[in-house]
N, C-alpha and C. Protein backbone atom coordinates (compact mmCIF):
# COMPACT_ATOMS: atom_id res chain seq x y z
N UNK A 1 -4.99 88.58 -54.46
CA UNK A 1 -4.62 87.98 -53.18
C UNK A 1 -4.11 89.05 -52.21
N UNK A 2 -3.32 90.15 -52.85
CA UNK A 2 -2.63 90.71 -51.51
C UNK A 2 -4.04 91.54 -51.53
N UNK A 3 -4.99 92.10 -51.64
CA UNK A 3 -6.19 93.05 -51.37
C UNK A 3 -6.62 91.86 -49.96
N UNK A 4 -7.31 90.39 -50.00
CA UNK A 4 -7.39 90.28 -48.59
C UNK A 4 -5.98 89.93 -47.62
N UNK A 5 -4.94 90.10 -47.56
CA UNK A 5 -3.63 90.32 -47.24
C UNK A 5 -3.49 91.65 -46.14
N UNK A 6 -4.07 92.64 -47.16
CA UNK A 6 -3.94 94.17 -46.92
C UNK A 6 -5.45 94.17 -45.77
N UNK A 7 -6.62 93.20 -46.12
CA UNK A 7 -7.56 93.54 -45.14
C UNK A 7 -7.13 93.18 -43.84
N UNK A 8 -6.64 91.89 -44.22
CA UNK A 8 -6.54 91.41 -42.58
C UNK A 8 -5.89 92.39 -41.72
N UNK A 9 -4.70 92.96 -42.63
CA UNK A 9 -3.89 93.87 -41.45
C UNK A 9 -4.64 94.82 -41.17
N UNK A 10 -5.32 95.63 -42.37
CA UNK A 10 -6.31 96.85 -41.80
C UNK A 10 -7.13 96.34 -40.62
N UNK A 11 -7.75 95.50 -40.41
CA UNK A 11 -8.54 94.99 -39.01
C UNK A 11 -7.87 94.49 -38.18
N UNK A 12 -6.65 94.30 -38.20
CA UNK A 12 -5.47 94.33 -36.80
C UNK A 12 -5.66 95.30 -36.60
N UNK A 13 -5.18 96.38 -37.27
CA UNK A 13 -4.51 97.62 -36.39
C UNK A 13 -6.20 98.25 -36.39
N UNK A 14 -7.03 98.37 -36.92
CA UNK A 14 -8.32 98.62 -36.06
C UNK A 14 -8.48 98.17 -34.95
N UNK A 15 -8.44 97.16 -34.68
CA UNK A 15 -8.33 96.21 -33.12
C UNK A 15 -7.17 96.69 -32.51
N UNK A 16 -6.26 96.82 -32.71
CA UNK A 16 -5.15 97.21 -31.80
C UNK A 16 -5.33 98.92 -31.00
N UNK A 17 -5.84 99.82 -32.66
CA UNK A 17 -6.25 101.38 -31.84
C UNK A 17 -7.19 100.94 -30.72
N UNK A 18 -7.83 100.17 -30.67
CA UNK A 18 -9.18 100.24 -29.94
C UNK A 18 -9.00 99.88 -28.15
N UNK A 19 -7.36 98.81 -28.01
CA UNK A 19 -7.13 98.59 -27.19
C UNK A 19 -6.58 99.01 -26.33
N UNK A 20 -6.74 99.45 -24.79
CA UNK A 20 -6.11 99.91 -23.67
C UNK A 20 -4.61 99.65 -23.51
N UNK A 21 -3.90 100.56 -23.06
CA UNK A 21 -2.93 100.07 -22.70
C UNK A 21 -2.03 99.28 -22.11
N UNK A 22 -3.14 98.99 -20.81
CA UNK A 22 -2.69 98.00 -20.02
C UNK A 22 -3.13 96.41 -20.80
N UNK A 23 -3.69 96.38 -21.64
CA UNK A 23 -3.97 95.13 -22.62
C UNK A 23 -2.54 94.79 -23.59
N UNK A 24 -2.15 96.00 -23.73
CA UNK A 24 -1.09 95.60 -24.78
C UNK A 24 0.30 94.30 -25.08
N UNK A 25 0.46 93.99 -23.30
CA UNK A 25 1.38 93.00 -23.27
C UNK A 25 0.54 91.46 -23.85
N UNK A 26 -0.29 91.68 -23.36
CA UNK A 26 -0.67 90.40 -23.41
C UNK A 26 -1.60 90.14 -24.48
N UNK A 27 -1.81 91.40 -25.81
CA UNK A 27 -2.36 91.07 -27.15
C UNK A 27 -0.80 90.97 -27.76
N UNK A 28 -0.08 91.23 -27.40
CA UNK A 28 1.35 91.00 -28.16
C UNK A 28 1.78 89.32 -27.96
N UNK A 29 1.52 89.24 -26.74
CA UNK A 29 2.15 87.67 -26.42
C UNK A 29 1.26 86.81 -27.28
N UNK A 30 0.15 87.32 -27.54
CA UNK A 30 -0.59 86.20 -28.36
C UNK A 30 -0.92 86.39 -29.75
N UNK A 31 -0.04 87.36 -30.19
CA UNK A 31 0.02 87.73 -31.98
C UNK A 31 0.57 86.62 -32.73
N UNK A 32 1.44 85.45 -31.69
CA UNK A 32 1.94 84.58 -32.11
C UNK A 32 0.59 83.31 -32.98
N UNK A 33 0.26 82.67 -32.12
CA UNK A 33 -1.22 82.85 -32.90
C UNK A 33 -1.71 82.56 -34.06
N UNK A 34 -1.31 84.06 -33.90
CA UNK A 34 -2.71 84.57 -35.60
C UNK A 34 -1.81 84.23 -37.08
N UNK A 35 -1.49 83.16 -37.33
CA UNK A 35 -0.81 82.78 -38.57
C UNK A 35 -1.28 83.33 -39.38
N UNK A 36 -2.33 83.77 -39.54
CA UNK A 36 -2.63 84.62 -41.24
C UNK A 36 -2.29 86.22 -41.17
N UNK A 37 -2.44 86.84 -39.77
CA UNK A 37 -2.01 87.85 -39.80
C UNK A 37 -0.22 88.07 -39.73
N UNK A 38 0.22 87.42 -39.22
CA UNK A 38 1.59 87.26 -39.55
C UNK A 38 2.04 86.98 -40.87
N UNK A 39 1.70 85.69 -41.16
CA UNK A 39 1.95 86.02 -43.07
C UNK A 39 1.64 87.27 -43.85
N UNK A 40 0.17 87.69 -43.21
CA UNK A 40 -0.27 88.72 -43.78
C UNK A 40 0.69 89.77 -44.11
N UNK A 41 1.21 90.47 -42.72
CA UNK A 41 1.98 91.44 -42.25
C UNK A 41 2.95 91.28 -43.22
N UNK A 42 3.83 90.12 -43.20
CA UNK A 42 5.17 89.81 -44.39
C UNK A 42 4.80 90.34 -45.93
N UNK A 43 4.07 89.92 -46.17
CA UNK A 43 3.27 89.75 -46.97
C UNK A 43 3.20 91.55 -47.92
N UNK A 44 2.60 91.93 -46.67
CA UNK A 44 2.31 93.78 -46.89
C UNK A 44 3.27 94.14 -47.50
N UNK A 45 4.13 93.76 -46.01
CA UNK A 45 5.44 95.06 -45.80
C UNK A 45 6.58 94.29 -47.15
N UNK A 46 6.36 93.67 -47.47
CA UNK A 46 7.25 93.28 -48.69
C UNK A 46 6.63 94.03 -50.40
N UNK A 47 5.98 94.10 -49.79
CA UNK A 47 4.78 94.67 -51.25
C UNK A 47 5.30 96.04 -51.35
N UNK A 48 5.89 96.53 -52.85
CA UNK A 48 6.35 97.44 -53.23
C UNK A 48 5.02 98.70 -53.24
N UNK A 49 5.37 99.84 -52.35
CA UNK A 49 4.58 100.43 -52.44
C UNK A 49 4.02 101.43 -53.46
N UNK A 50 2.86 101.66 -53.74
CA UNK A 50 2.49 102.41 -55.52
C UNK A 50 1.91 103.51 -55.31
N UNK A 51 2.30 104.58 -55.76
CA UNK A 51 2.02 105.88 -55.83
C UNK A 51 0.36 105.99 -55.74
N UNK A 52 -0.91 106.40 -55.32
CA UNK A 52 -2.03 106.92 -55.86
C UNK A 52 -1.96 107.63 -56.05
């Protein structure tokens, strides 16, 4: 489960490098939204990180 967890966020922040600056307020106002990427995100950043 957390491997598609970990995708979703990898294709946020692909989408996010990709975006202009002047876009940024208003992809933020609507991150609200994206319920799976928000769980997602929790999700990550709670996940003990493992050496490769």
């Amino acid at each position: 489960m957390f491997t598609s967890e970990k995708g979703v966020v990898e294709e946020w922040l692909s989408e996010f490098k990709t975006l202009p600056e002047t876009s940024l307020p208003n992809y933020a106002t609507n991150l609200k939204d994206k319920s799976s990427l928000v769980s997602s995100l929790y999700k990550v950043i709670q996940e003990p990180q493992r050496n490769s």
